[in-house]
N, C-alpha and C. Protein backbone atom coordinates (compact mmCIF):
# COMPACT_ATOMS: atom_id res chain seq x y z
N UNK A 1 -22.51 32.05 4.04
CA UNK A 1 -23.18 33.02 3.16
C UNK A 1 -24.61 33.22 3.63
N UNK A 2 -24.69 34.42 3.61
CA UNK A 2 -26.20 34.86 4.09
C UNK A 2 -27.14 35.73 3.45
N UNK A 3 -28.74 34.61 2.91
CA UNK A 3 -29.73 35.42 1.93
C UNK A 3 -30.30 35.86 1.98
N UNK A 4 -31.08 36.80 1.44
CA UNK A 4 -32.03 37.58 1.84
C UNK A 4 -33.22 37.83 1.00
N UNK A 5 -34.26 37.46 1.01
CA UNK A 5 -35.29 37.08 0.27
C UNK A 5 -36.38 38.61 0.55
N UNK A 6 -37.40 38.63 -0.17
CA UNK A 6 -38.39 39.85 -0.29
C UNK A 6 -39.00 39.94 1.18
N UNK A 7 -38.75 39.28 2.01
CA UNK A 7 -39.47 39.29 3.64
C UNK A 7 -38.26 39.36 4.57
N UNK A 8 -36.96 39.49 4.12
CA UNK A 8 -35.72 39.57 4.48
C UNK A 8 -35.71 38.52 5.71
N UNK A 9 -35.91 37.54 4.81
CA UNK A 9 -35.82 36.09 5.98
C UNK A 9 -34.42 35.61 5.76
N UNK A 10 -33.70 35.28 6.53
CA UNK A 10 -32.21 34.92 6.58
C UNK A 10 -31.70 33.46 6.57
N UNK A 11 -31.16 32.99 5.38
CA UNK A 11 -30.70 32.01 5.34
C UNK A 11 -29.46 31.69 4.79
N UNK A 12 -28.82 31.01 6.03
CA UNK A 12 -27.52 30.44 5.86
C UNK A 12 -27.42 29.25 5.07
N UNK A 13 -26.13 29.64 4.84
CA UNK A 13 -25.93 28.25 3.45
C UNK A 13 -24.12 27.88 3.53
N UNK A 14 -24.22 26.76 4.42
CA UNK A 14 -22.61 26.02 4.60
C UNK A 14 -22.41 25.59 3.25
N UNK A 15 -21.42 26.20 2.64
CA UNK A 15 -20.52 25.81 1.66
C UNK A 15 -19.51 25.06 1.97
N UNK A 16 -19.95 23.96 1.53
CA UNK A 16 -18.48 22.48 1.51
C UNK A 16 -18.23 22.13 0.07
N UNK A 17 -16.81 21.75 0.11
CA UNK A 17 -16.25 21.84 -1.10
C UNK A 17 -16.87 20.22 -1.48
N UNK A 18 -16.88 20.02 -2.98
CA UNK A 18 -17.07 18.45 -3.53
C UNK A 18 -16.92 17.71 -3.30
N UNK A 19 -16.70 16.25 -3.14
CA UNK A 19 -16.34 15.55 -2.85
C UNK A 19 -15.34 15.06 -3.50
N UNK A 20 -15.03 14.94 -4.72
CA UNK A 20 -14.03 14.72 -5.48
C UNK A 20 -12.73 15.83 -5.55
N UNK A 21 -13.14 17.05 -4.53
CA UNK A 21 -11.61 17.81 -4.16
C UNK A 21 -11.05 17.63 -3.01
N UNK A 22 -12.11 16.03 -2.22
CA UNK A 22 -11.57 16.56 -1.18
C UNK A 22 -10.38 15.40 -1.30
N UNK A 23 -9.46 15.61 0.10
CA UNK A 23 -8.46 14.99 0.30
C UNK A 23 -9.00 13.61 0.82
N UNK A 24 -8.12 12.30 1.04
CA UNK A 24 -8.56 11.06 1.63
C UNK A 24 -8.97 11.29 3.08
N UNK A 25 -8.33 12.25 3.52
CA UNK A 25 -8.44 12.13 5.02
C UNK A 25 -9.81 12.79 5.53
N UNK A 26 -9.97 14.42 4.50
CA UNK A 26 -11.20 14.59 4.55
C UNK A 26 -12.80 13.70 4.79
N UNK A 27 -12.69 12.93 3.95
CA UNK A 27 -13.51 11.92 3.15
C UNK A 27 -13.30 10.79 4.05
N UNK A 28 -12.66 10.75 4.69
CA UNK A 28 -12.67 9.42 5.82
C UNK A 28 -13.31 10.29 6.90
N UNK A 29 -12.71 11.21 6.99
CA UNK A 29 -13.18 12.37 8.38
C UNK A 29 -15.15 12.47 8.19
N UNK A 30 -15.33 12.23 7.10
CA UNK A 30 -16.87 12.43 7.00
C UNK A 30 -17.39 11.07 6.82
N UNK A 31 -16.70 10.48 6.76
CA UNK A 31 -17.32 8.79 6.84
C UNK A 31 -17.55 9.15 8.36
N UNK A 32 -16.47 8.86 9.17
CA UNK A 32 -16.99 8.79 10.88
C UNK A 32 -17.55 9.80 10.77
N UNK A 33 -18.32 10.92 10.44
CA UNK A 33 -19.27 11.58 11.21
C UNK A 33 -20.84 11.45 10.70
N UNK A 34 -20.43 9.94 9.99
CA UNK A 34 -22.18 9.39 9.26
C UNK A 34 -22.08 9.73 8.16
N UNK A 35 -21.66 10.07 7.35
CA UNK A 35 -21.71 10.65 5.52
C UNK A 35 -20.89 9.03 5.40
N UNK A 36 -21.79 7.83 5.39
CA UNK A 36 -20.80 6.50 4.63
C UNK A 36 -21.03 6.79 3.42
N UNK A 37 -22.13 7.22 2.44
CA UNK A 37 -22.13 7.10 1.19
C UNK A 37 -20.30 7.81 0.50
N UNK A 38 -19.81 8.70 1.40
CA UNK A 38 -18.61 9.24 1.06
C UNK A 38 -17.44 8.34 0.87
N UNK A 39 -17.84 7.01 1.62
CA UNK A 39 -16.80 6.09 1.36
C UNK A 39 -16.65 5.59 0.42
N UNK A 40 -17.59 5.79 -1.12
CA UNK A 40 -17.54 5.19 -2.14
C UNK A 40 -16.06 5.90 -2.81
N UNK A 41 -16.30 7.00 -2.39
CA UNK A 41 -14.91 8.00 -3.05
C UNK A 41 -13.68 7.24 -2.96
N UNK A 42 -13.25 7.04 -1.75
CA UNK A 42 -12.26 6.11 -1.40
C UNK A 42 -12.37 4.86 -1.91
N UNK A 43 -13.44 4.34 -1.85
CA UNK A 43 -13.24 2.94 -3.10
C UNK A 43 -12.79 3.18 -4.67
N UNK A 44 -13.16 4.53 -4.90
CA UNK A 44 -12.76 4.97 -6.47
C UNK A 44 -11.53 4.90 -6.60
N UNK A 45 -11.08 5.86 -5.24
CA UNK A 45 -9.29 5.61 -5.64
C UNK A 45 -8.72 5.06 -5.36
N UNK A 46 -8.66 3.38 -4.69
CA UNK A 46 -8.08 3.07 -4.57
C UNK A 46 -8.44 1.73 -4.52
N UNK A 47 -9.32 1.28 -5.27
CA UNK A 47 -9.27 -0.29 -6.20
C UNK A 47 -8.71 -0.65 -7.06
N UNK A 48 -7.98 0.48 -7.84
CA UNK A 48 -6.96 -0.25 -8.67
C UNK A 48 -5.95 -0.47 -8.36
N UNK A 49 -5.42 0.48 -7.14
CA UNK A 49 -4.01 0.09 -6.41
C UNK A 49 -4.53 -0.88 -5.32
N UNK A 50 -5.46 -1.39 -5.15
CA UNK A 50 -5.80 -2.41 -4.27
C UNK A 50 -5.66 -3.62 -5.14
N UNK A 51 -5.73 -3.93 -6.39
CA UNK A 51 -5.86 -4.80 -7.21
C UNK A 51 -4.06 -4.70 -7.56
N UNK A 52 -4.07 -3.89 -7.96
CA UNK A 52 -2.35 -4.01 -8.39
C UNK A 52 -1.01 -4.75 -7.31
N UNK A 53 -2.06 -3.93 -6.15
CA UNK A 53 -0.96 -4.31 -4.94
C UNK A 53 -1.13 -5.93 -4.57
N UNK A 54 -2.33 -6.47 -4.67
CA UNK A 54 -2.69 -7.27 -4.74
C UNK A 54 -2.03 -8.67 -5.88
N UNK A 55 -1.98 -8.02 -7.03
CA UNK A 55 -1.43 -8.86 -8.03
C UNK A 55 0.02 -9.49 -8.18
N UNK A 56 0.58 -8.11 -7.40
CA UNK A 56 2.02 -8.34 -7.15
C UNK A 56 2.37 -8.67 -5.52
N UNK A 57 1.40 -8.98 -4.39
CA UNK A 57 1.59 -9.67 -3.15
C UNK A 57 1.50 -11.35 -3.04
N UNK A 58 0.36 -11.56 -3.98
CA UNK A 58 -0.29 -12.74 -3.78
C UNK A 58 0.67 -13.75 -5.02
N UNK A 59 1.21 -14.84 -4.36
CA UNK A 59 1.75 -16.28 -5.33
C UNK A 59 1.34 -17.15 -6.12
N UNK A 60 0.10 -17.01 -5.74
CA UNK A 60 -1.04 -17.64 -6.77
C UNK A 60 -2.28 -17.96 -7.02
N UNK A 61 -3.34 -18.47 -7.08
CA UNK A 61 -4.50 -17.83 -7.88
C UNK A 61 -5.66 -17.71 -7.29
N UNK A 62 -5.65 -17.37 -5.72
CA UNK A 62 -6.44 -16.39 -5.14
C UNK A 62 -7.23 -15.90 -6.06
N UNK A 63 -8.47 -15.36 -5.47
CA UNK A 63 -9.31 -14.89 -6.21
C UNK A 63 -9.02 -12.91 -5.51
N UNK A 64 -8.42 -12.52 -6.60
CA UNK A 64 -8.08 -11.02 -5.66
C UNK A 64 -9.27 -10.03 -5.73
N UNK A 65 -9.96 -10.34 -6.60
CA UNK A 65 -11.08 -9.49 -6.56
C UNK A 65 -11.94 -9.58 -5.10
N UNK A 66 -12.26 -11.19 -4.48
CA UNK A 66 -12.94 -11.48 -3.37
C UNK A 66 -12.08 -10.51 -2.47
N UNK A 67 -10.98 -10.43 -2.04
CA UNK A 67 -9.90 -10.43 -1.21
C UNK A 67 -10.29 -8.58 -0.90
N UNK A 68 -9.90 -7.98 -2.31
CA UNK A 68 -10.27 -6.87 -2.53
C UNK A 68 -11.20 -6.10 -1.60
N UNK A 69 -12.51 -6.88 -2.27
CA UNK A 69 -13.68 -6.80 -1.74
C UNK A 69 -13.84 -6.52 0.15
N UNK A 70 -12.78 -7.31 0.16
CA UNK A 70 -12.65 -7.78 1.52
C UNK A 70 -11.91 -6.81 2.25
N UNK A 71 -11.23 -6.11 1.68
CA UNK A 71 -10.15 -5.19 2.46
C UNK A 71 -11.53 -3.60 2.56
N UNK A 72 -11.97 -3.62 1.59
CA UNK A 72 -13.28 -2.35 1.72
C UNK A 72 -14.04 -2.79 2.80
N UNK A 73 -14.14 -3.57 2.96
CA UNK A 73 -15.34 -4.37 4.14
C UNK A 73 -14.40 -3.97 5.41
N UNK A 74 -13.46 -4.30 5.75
CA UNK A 74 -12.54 -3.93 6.60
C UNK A 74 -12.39 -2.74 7.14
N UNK A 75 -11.96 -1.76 6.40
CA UNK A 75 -11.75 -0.65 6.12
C UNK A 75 -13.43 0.20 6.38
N UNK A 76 -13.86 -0.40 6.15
CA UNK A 76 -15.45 0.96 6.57
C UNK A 76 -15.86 0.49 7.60
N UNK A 77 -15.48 -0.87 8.10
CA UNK A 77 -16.21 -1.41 9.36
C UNK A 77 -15.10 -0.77 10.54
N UNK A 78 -13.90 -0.50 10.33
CA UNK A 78 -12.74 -0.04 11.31
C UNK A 78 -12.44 1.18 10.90
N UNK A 79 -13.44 2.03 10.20
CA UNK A 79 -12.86 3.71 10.07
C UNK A 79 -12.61 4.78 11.09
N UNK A 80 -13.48 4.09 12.24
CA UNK A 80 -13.56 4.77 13.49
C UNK A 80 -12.06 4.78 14.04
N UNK A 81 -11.25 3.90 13.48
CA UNK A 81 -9.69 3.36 14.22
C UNK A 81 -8.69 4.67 13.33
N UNK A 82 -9.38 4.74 12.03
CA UNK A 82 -8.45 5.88 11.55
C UNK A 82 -7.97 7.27 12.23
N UNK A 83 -7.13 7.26 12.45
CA UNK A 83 -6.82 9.28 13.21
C UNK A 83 -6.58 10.03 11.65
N UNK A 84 -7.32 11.11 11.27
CA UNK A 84 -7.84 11.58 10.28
C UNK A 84 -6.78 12.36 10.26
N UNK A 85 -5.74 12.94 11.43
CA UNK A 85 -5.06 13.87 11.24
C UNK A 85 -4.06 13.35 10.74
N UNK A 86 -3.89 11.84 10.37
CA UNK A 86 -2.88 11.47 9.75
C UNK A 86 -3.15 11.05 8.32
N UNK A 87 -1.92 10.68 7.49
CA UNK A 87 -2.38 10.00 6.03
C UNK A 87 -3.02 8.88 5.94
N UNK A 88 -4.14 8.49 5.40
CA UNK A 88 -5.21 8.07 5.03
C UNK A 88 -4.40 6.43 4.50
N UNK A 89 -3.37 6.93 3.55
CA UNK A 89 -2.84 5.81 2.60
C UNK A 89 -2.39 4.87 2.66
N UNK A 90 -1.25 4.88 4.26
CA UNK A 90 -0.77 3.87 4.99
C UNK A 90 -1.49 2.93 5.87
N UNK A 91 -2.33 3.47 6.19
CA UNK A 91 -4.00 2.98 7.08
C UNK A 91 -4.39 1.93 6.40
N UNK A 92 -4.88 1.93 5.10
CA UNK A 92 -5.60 1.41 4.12
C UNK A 92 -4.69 0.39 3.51
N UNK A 93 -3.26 0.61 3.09
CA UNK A 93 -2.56 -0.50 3.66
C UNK A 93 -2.07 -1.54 4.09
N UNK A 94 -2.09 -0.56 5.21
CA UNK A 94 -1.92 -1.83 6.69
C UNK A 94 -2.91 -2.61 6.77
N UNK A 95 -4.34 -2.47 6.18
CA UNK A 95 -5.42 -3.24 6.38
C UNK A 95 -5.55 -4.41 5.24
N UNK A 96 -4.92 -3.83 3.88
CA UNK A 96 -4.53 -4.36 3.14
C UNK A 96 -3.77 -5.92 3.22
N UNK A 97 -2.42 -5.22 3.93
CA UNK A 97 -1.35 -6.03 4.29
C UNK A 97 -2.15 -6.79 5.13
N UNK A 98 -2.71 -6.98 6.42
CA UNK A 98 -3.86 -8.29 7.44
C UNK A 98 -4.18 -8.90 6.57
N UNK A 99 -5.11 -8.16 5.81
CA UNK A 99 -6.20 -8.93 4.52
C UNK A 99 -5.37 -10.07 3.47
N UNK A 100 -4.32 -9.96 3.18
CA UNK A 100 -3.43 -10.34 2.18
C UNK A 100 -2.60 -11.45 3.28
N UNK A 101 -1.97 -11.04 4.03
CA UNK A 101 -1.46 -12.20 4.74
C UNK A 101 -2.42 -13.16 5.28
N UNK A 102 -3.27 -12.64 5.97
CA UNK A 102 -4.30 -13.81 5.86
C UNK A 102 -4.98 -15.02 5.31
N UNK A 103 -5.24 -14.16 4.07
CA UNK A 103 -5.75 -14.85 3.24
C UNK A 103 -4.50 -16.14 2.86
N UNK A 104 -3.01 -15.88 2.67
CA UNK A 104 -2.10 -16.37 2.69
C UNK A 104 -1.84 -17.82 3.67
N UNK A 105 -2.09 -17.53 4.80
CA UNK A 105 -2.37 -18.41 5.93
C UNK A 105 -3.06 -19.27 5.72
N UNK A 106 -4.56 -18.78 5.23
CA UNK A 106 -5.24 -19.85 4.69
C UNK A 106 -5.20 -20.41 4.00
N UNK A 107 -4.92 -20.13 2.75
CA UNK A 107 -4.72 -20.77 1.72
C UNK A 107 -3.80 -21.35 1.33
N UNK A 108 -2.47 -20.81 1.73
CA UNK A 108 -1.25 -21.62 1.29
C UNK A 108 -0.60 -22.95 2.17
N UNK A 109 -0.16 -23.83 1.36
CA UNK A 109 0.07 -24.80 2.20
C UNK A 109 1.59 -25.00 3.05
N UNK A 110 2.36 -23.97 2.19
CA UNK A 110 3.36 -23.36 2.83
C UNK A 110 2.91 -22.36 4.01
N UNK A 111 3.54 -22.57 4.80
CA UNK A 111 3.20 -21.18 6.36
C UNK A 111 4.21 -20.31 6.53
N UNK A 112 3.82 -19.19 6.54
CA UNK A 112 4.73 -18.06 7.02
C UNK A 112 5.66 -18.58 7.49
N UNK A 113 6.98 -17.81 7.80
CA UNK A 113 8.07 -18.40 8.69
C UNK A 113 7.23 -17.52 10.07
N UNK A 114 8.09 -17.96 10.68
CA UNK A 114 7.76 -17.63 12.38
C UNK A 114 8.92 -17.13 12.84
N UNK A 115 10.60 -17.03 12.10
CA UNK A 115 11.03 -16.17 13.04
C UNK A 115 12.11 -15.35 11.63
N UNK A 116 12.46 -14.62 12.01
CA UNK A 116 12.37 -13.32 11.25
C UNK A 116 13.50 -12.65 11.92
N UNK A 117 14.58 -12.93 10.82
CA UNK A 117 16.01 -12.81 10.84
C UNK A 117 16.34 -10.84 11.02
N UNK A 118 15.98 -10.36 10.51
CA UNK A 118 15.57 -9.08 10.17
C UNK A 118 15.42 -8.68 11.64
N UNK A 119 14.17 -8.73 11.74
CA UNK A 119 13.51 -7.88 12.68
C UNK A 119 14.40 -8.42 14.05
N UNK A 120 14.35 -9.66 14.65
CA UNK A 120 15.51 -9.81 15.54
C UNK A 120 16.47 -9.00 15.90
N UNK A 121 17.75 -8.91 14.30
CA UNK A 121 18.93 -8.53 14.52
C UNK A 121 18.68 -7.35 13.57
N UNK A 122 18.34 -6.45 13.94
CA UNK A 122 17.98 -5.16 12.59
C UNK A 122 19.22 -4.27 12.34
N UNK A 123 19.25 -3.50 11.58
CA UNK A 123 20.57 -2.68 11.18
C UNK A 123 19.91 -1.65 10.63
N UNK A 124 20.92 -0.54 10.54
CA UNK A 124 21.03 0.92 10.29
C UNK A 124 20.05 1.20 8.59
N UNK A 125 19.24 1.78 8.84
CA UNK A 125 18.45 2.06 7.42
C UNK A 125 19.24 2.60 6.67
N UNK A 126 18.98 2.21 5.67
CA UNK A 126 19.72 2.46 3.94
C UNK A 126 19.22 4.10 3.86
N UNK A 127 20.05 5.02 3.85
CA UNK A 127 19.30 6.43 3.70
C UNK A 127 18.80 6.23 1.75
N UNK A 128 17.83 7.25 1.54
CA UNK A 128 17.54 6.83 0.12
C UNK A 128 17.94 8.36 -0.67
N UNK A 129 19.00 7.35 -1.12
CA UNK A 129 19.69 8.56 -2.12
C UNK A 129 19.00 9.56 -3.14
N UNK A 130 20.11 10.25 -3.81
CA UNK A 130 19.76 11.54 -5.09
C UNK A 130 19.75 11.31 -6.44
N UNK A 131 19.94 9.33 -6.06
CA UNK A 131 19.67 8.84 -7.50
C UNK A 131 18.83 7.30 -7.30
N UNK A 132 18.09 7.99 -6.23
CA UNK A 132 16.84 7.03 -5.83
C UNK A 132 16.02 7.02 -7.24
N UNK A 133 15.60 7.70 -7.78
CA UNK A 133 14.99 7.52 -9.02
C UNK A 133 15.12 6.71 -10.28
N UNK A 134 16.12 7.06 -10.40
CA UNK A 134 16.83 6.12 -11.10
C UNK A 134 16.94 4.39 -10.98
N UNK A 135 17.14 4.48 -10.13
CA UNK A 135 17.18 2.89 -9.30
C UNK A 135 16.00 2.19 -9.17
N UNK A 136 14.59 3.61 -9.09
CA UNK A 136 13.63 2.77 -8.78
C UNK A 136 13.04 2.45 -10.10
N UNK A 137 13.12 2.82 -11.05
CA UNK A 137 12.63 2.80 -12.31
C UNK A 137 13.59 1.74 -12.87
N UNK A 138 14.69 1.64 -12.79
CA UNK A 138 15.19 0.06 -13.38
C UNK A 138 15.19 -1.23 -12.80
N UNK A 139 14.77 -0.73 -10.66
CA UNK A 139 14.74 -2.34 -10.32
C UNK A 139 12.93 -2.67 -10.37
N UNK A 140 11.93 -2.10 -11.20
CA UNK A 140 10.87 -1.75 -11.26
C UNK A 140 10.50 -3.02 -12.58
N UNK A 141 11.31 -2.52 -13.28
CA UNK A 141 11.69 -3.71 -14.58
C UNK A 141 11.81 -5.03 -14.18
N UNK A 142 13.04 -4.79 -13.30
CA UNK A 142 13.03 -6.66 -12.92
C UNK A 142 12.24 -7.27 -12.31
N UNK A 143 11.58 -6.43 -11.22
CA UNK A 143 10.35 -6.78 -10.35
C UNK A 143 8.90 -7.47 -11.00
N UNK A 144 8.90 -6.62 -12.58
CA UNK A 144 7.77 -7.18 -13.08
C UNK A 144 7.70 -8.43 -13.65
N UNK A 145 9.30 -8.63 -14.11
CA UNK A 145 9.96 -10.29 -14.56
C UNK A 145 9.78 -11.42 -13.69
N UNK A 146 10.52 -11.21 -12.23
CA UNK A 146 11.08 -12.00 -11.26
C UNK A 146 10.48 -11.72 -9.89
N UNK A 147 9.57 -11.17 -10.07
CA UNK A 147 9.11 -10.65 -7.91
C UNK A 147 8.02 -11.63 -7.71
N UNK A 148 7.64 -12.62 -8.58
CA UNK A 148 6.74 -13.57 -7.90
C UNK A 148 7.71 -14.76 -7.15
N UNK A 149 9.16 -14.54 -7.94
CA UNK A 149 9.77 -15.93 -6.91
C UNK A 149 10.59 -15.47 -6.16
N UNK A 150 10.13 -14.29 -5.43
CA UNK A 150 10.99 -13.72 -4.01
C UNK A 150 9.98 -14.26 -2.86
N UNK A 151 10.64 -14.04 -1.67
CA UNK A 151 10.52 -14.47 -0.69
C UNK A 151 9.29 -13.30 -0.26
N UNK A 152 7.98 -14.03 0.10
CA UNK A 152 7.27 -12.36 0.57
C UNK A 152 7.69 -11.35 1.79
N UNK A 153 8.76 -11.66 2.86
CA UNK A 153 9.09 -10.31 2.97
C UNK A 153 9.73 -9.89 2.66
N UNK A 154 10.57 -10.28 1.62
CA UNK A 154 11.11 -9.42 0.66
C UNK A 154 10.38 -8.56 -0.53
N UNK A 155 9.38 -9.35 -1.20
CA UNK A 155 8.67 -8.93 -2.00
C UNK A 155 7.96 -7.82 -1.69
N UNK A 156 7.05 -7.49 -0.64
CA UNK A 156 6.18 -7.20 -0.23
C UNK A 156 6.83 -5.27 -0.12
N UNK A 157 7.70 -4.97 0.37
CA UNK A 157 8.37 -3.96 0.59
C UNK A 157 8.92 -3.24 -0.34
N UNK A 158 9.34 -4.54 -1.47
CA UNK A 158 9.59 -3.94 -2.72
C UNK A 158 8.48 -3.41 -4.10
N UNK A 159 7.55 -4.33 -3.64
CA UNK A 159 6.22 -3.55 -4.28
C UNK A 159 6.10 -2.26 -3.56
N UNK A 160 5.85 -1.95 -2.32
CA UNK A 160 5.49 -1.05 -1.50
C UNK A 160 6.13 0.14 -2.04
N UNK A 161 7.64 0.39 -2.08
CA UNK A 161 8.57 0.97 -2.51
C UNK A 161 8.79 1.57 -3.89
N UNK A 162 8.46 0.28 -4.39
CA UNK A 162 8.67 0.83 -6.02
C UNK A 162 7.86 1.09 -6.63
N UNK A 163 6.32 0.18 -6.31
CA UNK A 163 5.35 0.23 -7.12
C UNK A 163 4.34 1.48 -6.53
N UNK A 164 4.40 1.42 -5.17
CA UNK A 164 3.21 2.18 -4.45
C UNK A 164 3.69 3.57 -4.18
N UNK A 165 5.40 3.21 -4.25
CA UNK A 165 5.49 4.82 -3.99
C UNK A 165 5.54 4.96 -2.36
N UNK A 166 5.82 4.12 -1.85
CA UNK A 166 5.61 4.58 -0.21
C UNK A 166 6.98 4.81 0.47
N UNK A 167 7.09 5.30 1.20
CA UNK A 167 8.74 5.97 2.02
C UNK A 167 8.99 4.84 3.01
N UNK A 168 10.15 4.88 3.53
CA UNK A 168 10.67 3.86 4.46
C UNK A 168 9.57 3.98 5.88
N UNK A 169 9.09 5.07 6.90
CA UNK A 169 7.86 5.01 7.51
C UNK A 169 6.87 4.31 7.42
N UNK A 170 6.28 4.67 5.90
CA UNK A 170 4.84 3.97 6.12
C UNK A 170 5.33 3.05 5.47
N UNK A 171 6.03 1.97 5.27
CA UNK A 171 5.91 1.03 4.61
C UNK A 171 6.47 0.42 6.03
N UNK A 172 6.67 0.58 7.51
CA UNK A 172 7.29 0.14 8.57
C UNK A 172 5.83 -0.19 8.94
N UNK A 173 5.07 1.15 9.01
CA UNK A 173 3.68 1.02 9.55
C UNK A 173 3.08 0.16 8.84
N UNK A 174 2.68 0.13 7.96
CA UNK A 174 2.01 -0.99 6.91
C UNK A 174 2.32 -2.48 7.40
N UNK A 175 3.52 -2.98 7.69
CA UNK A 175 4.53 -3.95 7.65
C UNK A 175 4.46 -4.40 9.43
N UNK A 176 3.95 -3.35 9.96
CA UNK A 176 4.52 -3.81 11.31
C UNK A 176 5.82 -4.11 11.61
N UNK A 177 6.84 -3.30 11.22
CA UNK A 177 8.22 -3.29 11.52
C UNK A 177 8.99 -2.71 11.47
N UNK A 178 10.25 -3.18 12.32
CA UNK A 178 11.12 -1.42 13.04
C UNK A 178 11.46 -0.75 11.31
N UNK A 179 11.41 0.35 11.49
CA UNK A 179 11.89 1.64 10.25
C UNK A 179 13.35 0.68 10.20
N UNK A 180 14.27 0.19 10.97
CA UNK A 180 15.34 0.01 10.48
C UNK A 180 15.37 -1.12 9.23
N UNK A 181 14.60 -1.81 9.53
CA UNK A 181 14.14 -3.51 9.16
C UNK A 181 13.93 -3.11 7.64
N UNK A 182 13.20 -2.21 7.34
CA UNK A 182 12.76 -1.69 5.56
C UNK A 182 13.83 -1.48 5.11
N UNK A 183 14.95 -1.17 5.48
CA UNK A 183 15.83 -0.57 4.36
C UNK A 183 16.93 -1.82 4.04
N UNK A 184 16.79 -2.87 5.48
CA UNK A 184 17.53 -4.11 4.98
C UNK A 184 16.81 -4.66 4.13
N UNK A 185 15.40 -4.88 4.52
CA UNK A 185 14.69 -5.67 3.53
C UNK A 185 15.12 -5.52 1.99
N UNK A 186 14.61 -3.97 1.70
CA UNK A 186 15.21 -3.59 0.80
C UNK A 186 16.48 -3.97 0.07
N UNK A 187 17.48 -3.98 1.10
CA UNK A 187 19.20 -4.14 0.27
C UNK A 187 18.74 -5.70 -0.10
N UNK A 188 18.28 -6.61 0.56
CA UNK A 188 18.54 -8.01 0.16
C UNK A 188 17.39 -8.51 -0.49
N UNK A 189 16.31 -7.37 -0.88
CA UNK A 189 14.91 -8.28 -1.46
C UNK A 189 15.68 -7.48 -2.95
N UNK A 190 16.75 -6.53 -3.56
CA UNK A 190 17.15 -6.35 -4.50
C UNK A 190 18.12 -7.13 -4.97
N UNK A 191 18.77 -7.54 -3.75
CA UNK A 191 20.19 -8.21 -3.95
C UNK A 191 19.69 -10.15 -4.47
N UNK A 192 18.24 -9.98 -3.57
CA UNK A 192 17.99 -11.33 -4.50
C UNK A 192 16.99 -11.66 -5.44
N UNK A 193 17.07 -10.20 -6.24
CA UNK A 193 15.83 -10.10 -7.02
C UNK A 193 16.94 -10.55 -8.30
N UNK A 194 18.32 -9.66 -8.27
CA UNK A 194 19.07 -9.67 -9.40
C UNK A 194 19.59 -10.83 -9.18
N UNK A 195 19.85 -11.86 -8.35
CA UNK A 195 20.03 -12.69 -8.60
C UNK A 195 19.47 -14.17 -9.35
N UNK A 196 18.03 -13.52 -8.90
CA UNK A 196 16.87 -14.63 -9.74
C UNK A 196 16.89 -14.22 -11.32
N UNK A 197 17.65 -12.60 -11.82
CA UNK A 197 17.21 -12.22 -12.59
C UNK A 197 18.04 -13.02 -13.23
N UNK A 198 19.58 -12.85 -13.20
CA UNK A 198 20.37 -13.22 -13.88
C UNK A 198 20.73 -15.05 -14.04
N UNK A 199 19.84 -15.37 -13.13
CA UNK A 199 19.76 -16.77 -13.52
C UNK A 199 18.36 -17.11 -14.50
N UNK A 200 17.59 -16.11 -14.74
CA UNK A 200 16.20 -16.21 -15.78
C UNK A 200 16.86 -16.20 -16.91
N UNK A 201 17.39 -14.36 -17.22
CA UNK A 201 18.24 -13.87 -18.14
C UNK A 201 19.58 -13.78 -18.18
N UNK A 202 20.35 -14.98 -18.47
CA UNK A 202 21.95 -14.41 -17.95
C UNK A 202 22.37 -14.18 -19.28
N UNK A 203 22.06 -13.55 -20.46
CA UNK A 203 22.67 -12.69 -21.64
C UNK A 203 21.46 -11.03 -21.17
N UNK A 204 21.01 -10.96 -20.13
CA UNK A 204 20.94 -9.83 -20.39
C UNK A 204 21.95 -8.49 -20.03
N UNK A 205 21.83 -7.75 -21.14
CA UNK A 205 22.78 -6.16 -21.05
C UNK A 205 22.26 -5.06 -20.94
N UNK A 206 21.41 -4.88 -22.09
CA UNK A 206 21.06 -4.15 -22.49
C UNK A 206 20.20 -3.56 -21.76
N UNK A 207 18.98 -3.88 -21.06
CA UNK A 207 18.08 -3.28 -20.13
C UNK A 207 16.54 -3.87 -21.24
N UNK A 208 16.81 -4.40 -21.85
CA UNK A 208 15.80 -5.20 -22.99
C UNK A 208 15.94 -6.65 -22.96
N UNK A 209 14.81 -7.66 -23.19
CA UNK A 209 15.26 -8.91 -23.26
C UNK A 209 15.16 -9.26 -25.02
């Protein structure tokens, strides 16, 4: 847009949209070009799903707020690693997921397994059906009962999935593992979710306890 004042002196005026319309990727795209104060945006939206995701990754009583903390620290110090032309959500994530296993490593006195039945011998992804909805909203229920005494890579995919909303892709990317590997995870982090369930609740019917 161009003004024109009583001496018809000319001044241009770049119109950029808000910051609060813009998209994540936008808003990361202007972090790397020096606008960090823009990264607060991205902390807005996504500390509570950093905390949530968090609540339902971690086994026990971690301090998730530090952890949290810790994944933003991450994340603005490695924004330069983001490709902007992609989604923002899986990125953040995956940085997530380091931050969280880590912390895991350290703290727990149990250790990760080291070899990983799955990813080895992988199989054909579960396509996700026309009554995916359905499914995800009732194994969503049990998850909030019984998903602290699953196995975390089982768990971890099934938060991803149900709670976060993420597709078989980025939850590969997130995960570091083949696209085929998510959809087994899937069949057997459900197959032994209902099994923990029905040994918690074995009079349940109804979809109520």
């Amino acid at each position: 847009m161009v003004l024109c004042n009583n001496s018809c002196f000319s001044i241009v005026l770049i119109i950029t949209p808000p910051l609060n319309h813009m998209t994540d990727e936008e808003i990361a795209s202007e972090v790397q070009k020096g606008g960090t104060e823009s990264f607060g945006i991205l902390v807005e939206r996504y500390e509570a799903k950093m905390r949530r995701y968090g609540r339902k990754f971690m086994s026990n009583g971690q301090d998730i707020e530090d952890i949290v903390q810790d994944i933003f620290i991450k994340a603005y110090k490695n924004i330069q690693s983001f490709d902007a032309g992609m989604s923002f959500s899986p990125w953040i994530y995956r940085v997530a997921h380091n931050t969280f296993i880590n912390a895991l490593k350290k703290n727990s006195r149990m250790p990760l397994s080291l070899f990983d039945f799955d990813t080895v011998f992988p199989q054909p992804v579960a396509p996700e059906t026309a009554d995916g909805e359905a499914d995800r909203q009732s194994t969503k229920k049990i998850l909030d009962r019984c998903l602290i005494k699953l196995d975390l890579k089982y768990r971890e995919p099934l938060v991803l999935y149900y709670f976060e909303e993420m597709n078989y892709p980025e939850i590969a990317e997130i995960m570091h593992i083949p696209l085929s590997t998510v959809g087994v995870r899937l069949n057997r982090g459900k197959a032994s979710l209902k099994k923990i369930f029905k040994e918690k609740y074995p009079n349940y019917e109804t979809g109520q306890k």
